[in-house]
N, C-alpha and C. Protein backbone atom coordinates (compact mmCIF):
# COMPACT_ATOMS: atom_id res chain seq x y z
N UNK A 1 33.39 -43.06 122.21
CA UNK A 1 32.06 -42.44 122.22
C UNK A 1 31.32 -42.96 123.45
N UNK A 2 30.46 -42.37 124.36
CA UNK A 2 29.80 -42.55 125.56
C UNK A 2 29.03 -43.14 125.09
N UNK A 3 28.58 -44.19 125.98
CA UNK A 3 27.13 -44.87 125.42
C UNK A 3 26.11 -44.10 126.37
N UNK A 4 25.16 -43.89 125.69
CA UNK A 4 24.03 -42.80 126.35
C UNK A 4 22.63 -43.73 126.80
N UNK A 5 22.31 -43.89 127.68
CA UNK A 5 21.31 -44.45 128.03
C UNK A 5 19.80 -43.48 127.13
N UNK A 6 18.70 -44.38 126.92
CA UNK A 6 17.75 -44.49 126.24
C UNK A 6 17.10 -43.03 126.92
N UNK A 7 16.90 -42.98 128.21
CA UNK A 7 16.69 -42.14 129.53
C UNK A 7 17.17 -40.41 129.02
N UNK A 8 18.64 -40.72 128.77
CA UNK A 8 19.52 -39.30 128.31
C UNK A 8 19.36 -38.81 126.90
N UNK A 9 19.00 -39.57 125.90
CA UNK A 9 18.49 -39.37 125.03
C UNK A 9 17.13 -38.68 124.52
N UNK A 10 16.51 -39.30 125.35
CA UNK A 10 15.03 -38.99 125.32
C UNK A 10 14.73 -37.49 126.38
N UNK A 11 15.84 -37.13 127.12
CA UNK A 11 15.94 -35.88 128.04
C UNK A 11 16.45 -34.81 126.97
N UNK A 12 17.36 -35.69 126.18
CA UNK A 12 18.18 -34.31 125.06
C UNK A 12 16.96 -33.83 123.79
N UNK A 13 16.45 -34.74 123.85
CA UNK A 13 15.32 -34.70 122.79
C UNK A 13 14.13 -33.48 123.35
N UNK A 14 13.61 -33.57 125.01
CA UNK A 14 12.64 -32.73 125.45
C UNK A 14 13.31 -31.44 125.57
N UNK A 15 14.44 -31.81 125.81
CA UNK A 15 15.32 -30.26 126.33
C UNK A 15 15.13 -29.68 124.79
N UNK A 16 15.23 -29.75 123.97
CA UNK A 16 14.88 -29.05 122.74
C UNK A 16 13.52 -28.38 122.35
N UNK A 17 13.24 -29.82 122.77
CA UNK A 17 11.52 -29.47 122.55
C UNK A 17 10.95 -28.63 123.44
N UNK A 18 11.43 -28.58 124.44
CA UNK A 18 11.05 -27.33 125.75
C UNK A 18 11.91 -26.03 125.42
N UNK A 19 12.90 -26.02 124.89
CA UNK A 19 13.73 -25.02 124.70
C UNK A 19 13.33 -24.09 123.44
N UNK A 20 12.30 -24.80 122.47
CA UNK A 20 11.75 -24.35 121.00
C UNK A 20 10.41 -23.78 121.22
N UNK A 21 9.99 -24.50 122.48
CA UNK A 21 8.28 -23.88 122.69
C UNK A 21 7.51 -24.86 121.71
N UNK A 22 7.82 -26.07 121.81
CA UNK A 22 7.16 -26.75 121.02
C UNK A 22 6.30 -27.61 122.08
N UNK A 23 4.73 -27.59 121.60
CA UNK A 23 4.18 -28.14 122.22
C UNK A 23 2.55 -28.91 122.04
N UNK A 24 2.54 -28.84 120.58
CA UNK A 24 1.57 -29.59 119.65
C UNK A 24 2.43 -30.62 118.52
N UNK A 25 1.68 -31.25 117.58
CA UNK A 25 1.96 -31.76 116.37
C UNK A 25 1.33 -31.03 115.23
N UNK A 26 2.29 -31.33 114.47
CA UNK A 26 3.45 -32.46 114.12
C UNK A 26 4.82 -30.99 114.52
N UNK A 27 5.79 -31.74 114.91
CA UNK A 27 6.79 -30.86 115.71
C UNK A 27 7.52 -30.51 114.15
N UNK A 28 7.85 -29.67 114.17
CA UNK A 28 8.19 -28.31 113.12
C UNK A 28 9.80 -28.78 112.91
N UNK A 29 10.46 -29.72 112.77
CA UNK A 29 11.42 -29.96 112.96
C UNK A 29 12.50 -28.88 112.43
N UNK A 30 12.26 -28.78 111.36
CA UNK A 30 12.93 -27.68 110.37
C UNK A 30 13.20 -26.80 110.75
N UNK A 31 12.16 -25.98 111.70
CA UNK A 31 12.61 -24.87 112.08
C UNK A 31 12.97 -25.01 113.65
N UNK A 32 13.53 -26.10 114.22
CA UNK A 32 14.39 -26.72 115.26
C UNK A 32 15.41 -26.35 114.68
N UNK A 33 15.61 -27.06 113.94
CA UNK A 33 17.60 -27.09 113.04
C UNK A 33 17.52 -25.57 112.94
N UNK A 34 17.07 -24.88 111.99
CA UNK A 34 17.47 -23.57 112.12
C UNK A 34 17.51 -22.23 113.09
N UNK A 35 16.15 -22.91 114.42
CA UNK A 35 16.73 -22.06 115.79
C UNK A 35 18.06 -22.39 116.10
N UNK A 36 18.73 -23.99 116.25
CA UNK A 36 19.98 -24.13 116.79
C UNK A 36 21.25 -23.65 115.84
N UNK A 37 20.71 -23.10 114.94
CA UNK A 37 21.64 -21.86 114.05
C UNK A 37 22.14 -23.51 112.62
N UNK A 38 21.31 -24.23 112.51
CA UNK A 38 21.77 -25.38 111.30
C UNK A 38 21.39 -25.10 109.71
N UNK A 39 22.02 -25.22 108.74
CA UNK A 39 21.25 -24.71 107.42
C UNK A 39 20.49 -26.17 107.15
N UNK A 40 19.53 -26.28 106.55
CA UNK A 40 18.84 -27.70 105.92
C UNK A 40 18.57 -27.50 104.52
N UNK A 41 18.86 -28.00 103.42
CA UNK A 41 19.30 -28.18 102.45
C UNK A 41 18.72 -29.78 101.72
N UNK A 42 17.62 -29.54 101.05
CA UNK A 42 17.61 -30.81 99.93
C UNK A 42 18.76 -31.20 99.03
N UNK A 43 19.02 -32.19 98.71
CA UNK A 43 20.06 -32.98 98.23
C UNK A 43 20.00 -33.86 97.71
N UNK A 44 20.25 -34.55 96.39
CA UNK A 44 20.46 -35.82 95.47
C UNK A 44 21.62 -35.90 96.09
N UNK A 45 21.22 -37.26 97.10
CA UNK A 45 22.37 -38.11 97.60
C UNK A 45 22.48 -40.17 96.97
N UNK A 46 21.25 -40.25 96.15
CA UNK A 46 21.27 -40.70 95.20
C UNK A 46 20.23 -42.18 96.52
N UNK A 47 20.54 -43.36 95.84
CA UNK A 47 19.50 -44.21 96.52
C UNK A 47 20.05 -44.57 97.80
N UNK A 48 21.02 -44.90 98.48
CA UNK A 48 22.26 -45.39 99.24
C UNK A 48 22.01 -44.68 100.31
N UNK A 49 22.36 -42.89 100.51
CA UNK A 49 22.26 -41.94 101.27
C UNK A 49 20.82 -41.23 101.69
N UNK A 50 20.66 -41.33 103.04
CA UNK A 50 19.44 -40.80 103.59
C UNK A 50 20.05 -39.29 103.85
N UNK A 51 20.72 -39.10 104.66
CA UNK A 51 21.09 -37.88 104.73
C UNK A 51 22.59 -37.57 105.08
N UNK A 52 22.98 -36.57 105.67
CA UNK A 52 24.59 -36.18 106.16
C UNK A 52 24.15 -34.57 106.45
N UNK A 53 24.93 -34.82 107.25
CA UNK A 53 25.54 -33.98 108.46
C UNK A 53 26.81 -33.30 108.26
N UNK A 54 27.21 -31.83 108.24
CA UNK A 54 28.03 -31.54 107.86
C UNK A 54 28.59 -30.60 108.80
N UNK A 55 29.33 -30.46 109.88
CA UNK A 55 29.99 -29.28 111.22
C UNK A 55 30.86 -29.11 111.17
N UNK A 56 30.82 -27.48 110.65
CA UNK A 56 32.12 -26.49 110.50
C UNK A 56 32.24 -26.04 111.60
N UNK A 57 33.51 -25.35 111.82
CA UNK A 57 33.54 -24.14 113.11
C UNK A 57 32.15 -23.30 113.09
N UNK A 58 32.04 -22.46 112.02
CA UNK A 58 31.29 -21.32 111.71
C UNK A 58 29.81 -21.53 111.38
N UNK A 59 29.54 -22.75 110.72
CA UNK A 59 28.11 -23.11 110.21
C UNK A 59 28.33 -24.49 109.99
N UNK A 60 27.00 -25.20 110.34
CA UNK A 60 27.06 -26.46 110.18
C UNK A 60 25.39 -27.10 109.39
N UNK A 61 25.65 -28.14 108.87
CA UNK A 61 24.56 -28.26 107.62
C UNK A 61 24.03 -29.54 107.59
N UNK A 62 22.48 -29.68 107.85
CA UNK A 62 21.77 -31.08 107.04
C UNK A 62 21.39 -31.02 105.93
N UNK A 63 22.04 -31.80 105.23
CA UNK A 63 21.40 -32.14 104.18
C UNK A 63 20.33 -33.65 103.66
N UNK A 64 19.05 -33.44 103.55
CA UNK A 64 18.13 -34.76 103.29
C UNK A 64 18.08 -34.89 101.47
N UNK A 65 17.47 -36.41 101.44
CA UNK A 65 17.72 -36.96 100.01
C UNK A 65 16.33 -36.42 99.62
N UNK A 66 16.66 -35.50 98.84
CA UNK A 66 15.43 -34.96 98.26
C UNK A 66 14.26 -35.92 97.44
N UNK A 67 14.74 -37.16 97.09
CA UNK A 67 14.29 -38.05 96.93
C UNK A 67 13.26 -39.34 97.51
N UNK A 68 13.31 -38.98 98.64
CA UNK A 68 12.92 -39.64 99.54
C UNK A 68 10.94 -38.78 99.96
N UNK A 69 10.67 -40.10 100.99
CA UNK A 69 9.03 -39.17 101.42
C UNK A 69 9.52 -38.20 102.16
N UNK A 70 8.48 -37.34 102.18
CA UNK A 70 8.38 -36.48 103.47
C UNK A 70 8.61 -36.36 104.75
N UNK A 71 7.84 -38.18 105.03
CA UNK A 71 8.08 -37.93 106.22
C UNK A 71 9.58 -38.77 106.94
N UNK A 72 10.05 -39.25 105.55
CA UNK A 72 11.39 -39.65 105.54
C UNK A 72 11.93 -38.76 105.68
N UNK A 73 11.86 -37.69 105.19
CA UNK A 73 13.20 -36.36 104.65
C UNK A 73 13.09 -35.67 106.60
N UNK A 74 11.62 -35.75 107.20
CA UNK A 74 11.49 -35.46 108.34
C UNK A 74 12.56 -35.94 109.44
N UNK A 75 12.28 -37.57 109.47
CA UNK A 75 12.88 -38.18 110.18
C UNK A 75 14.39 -38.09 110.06
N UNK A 76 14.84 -37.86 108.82
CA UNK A 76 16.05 -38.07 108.37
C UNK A 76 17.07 -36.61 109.20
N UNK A 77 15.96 -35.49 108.88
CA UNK A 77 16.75 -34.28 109.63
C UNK A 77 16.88 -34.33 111.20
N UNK A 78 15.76 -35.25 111.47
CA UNK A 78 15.37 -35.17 113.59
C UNK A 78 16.62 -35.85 113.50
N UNK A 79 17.03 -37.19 112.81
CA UNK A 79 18.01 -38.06 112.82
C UNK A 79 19.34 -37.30 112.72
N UNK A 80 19.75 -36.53 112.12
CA UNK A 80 21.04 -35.69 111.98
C UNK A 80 20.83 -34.54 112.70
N UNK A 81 20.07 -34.37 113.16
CA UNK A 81 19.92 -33.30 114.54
C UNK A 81 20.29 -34.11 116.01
N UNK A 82 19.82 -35.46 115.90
CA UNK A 82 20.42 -36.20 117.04
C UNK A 82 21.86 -36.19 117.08
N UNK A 83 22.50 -36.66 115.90
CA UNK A 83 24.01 -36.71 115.72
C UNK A 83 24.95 -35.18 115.59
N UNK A 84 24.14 -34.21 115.85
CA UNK A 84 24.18 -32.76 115.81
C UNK A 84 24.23 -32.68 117.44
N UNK A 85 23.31 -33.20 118.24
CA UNK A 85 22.99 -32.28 119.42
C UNK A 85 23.82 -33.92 120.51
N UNK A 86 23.59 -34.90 120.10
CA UNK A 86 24.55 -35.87 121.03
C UNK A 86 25.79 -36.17 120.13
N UNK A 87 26.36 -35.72 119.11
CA UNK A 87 27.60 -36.73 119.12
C UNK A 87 28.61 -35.39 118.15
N UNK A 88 28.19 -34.32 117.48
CA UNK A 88 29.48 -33.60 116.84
C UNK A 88 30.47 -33.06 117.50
N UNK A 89 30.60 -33.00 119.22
CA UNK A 89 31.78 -32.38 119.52
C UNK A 89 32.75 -33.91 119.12
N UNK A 90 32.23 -34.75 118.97
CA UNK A 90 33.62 -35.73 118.46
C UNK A 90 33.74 -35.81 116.87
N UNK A 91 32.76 -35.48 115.96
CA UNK A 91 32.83 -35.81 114.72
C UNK A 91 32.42 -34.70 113.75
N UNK A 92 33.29 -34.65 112.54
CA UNK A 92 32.18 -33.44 111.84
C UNK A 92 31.56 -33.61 110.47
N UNK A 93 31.33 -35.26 109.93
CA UNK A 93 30.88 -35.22 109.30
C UNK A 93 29.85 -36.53 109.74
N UNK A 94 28.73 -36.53 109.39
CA UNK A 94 28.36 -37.97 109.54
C UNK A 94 26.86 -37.79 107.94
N UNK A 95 27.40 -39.06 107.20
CA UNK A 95 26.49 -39.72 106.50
C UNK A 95 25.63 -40.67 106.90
N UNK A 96 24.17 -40.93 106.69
CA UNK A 96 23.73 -41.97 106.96
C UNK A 96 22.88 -42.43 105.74
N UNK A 97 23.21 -43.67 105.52
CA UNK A 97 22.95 -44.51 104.66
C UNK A 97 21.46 -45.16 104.54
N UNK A 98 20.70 -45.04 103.77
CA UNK A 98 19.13 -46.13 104.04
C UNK A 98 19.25 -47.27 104.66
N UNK A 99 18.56 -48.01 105.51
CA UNK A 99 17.70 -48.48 105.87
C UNK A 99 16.60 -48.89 106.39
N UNK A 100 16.13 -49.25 106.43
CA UNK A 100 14.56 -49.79 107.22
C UNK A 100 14.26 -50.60 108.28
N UNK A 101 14.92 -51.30 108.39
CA UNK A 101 14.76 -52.30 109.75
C UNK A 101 16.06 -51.51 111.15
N UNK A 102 15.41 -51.32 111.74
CA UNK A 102 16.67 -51.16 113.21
C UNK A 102 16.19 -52.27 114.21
N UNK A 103 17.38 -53.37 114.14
CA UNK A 103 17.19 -54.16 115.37
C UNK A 103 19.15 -54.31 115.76
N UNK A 104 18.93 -55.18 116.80
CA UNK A 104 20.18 -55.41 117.53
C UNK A 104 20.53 -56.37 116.68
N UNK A 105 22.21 -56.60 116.45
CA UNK A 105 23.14 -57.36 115.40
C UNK A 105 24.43 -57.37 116.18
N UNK A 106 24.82 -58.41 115.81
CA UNK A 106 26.51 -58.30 116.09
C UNK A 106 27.04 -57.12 116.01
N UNK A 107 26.72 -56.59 114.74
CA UNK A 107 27.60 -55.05 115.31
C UNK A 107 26.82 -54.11 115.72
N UNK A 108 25.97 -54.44 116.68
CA UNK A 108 25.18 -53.38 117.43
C UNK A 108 26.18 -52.29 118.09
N UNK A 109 27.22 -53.13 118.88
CA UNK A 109 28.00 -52.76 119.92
C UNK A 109 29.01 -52.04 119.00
N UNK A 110 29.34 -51.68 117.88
CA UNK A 110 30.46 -50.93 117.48
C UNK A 110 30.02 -49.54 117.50
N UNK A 111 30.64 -48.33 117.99
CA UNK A 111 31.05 -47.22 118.04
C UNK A 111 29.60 -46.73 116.79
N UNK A 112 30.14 -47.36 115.76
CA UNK A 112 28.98 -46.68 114.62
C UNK A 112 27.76 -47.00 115.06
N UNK A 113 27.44 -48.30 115.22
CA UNK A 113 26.21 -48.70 115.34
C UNK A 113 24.94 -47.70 116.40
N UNK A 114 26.23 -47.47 117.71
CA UNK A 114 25.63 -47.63 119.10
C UNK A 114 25.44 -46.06 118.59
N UNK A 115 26.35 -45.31 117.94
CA UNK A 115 25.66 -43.37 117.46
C UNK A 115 24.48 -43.63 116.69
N UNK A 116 24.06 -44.15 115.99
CA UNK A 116 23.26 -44.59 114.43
C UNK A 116 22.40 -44.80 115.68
N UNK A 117 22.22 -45.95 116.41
CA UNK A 117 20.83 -45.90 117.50
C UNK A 117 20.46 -44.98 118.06
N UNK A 118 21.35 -44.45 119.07
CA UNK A 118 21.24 -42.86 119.62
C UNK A 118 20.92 -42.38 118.77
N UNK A 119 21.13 -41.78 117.63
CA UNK A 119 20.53 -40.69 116.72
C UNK A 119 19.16 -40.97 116.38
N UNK A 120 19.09 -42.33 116.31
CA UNK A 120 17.32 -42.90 115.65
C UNK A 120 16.70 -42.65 116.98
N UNK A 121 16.91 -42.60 118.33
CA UNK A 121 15.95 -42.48 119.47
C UNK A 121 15.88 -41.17 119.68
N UNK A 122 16.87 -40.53 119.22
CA UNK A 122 16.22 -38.99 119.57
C UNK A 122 16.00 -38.57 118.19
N UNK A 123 15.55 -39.41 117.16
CA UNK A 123 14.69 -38.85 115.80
C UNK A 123 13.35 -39.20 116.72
N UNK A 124 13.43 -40.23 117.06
CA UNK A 124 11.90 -40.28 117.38
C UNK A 124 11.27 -39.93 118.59
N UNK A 125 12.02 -39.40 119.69
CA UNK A 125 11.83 -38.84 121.09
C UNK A 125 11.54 -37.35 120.47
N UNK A 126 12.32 -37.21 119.67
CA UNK A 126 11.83 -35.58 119.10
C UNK A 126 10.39 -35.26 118.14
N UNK A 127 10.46 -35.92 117.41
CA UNK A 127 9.22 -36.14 115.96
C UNK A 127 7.77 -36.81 117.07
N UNK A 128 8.52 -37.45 118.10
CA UNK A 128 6.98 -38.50 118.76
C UNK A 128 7.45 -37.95 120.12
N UNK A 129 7.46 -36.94 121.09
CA UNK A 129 7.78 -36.91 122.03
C UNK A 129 6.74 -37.79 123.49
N UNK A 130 7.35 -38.23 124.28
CA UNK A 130 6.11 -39.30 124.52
C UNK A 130 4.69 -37.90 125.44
N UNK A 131 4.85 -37.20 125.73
CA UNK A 131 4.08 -36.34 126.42
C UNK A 131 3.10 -36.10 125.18
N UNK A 132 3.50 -36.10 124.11
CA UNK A 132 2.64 -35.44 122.81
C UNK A 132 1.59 -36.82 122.26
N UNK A 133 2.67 -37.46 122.18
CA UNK A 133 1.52 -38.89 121.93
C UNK A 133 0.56 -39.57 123.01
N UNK A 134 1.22 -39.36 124.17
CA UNK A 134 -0.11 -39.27 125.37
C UNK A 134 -1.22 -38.61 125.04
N UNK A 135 -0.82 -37.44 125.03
CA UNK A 135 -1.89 -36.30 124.68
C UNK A 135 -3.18 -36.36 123.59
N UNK A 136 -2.07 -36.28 121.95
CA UNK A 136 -2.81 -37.09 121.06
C UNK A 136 -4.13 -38.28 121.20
N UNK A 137 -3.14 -39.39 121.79
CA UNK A 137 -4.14 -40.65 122.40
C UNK A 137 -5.33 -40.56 123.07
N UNK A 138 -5.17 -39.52 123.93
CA UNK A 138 -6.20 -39.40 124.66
C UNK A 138 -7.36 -38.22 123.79
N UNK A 139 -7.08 -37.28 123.36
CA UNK A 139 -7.78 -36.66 122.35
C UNK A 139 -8.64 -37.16 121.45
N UNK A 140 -7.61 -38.13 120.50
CA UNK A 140 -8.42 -38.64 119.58
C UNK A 140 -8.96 -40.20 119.67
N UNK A 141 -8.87 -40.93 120.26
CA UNK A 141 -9.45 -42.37 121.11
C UNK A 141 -9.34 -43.05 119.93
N UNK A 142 -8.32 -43.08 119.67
CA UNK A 142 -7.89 -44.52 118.22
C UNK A 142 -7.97 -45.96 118.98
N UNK A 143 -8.00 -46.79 118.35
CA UNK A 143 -7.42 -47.91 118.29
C UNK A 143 -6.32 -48.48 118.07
N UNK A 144 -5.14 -48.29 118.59
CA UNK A 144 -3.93 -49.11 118.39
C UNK A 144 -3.85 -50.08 117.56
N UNK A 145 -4.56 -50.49 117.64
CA UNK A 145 -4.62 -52.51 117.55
C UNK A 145 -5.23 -52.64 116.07
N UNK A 146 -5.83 -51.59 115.72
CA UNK A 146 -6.23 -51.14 114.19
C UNK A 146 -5.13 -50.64 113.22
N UNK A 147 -5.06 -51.06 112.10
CA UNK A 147 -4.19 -50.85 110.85
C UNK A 147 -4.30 -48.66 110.77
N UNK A 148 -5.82 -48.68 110.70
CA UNK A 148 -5.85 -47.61 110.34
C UNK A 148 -5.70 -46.62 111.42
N UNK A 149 -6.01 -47.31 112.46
CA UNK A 149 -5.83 -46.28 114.08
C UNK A 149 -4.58 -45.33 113.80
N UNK A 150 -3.41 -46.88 113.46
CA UNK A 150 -2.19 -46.10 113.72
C UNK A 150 -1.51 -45.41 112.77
N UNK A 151 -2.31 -45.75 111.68
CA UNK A 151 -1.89 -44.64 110.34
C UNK A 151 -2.38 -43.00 110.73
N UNK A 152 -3.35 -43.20 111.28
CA UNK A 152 -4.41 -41.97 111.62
C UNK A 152 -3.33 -41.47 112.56
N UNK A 153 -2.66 -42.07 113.64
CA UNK A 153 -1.65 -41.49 114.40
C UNK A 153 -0.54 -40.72 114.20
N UNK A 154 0.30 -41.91 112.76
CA UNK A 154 1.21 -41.64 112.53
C UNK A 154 0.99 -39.87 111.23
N UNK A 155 0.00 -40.01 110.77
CA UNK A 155 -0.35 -39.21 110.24
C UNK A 155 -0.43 -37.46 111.21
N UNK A 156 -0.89 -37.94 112.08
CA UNK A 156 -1.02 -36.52 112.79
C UNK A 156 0.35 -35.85 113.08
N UNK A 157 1.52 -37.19 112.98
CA UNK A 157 2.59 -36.66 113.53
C UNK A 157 3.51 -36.49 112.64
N UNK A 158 2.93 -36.29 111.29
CA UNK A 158 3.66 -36.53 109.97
C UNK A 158 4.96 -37.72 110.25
N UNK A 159 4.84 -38.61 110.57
CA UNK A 159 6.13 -39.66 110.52
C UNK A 159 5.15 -40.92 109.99
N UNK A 160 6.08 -42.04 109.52
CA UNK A 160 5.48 -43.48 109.01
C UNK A 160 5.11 -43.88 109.98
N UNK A 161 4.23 -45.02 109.76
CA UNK A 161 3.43 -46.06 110.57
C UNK A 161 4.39 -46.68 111.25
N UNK A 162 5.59 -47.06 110.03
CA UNK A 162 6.45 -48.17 110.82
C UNK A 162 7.21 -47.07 111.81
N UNK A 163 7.18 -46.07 111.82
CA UNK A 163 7.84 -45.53 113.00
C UNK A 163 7.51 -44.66 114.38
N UNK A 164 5.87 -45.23 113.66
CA UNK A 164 4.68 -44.77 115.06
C UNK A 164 5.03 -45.66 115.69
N UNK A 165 4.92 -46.98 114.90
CA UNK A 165 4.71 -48.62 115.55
C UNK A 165 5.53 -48.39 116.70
N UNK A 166 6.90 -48.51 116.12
CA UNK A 166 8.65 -48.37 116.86
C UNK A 166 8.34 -47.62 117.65
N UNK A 167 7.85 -46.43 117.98
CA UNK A 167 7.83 -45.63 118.75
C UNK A 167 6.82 -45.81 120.05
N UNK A 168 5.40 -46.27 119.35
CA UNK A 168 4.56 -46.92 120.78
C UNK A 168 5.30 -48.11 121.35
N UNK A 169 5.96 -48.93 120.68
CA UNK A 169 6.47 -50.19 121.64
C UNK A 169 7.63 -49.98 121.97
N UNK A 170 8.82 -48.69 122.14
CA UNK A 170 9.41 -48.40 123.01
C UNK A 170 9.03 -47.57 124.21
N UNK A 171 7.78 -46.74 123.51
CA UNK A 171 6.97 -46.27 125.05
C UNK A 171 5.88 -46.86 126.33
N UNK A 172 6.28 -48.62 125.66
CA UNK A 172 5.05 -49.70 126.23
C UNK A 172 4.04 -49.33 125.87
N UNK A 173 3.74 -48.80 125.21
CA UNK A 173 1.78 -48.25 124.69
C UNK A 173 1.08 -49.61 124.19
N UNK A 174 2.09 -50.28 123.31
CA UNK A 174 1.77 -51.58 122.71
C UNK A 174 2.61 -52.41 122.62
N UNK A 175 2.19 -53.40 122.28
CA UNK A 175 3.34 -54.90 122.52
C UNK A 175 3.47 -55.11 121.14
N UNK A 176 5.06 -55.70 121.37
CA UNK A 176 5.77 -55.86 119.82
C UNK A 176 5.00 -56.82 118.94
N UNK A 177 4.76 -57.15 117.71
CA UNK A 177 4.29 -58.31 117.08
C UNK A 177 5.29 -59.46 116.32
């Protein structure tokens, strides 16, 4: 599997977003997957499974844990749209499993890990594109540095706080804590 710089990721992410005519919030993800011809499908995948990815010749399918928030079930499809639009000419099924924390680990560097990152940067290059959260920022004159600023943020963009957070301190907007 290619390792994709942060750079190429975040290009595959606009090329969509320029290619959909998307150009406000909160980005319509749903009906992303189904311009690129994808079915999306709620699913009891039980506590374990966030979502999966399913690529046939003919039709290919996300399915999110119907169980989950909203703006989980959101992230979860941008997330299997990443592994849709950077990684199915090698694979045709991919599950992904819950969790909550993404940092670097010993097995950062394995094949799984390094797709599972790629897919989480273009969940959030897509859901937070940085041109949109510029925009946003300057519109609505939050406070970062406020609890509620960035709820108010993350809110506009229907995604969690914790993944506004992640998302301003990979765009330098704010410094890690």
């Amino acid at each position: 599997m290619k390792k994709l710089t942060r750079s190429q990721v975040e290009q595959a992410a606009l090329k969509i977003l320029e290619n959909a005519g998307i150009s406000k919030v909160p980005v319509q993800v749903d009906k992303i997957a189904i311009s690129l011809g994808l079915s999306i499908s709620p699913v009891d995948l039980g506590e374990a499974v966030s979502g999966i990815l399913v690529v046939g010749n003919d039709h290919s399918t996300i399915g999110y844990n119907i169980s989950q928030s909203p703006v989980r079930q959101r992230f979860t499809i941008a997330h299997e749209l990443g592994h849709y639009v950077l990684h199915s000419q090698k694979e045709a099924l991919f599950i992904d499993r819950n969790y909550s924390v993404f940092k670097r680990d010993q097995q950062s560097e394995t094949g799984e890990q390094m797709i599972e990152r790629q897919a989480n940067q273009f969940a959030a290059a897509l859901l937070m594109p940085k041109f949109l959260v510029e925009e946003e920022l300057k519109s609505i004159h939050i406070d970062l540095g406020d609890e509620q600023g960035l709820k108010s943020l993350a809110d506009r963009f229907a995604v969690s706080a914790q993944a506004m957070s992640l998302r301003l301190v990979n765009l330098g907007l704010i410094e890690a804590h």
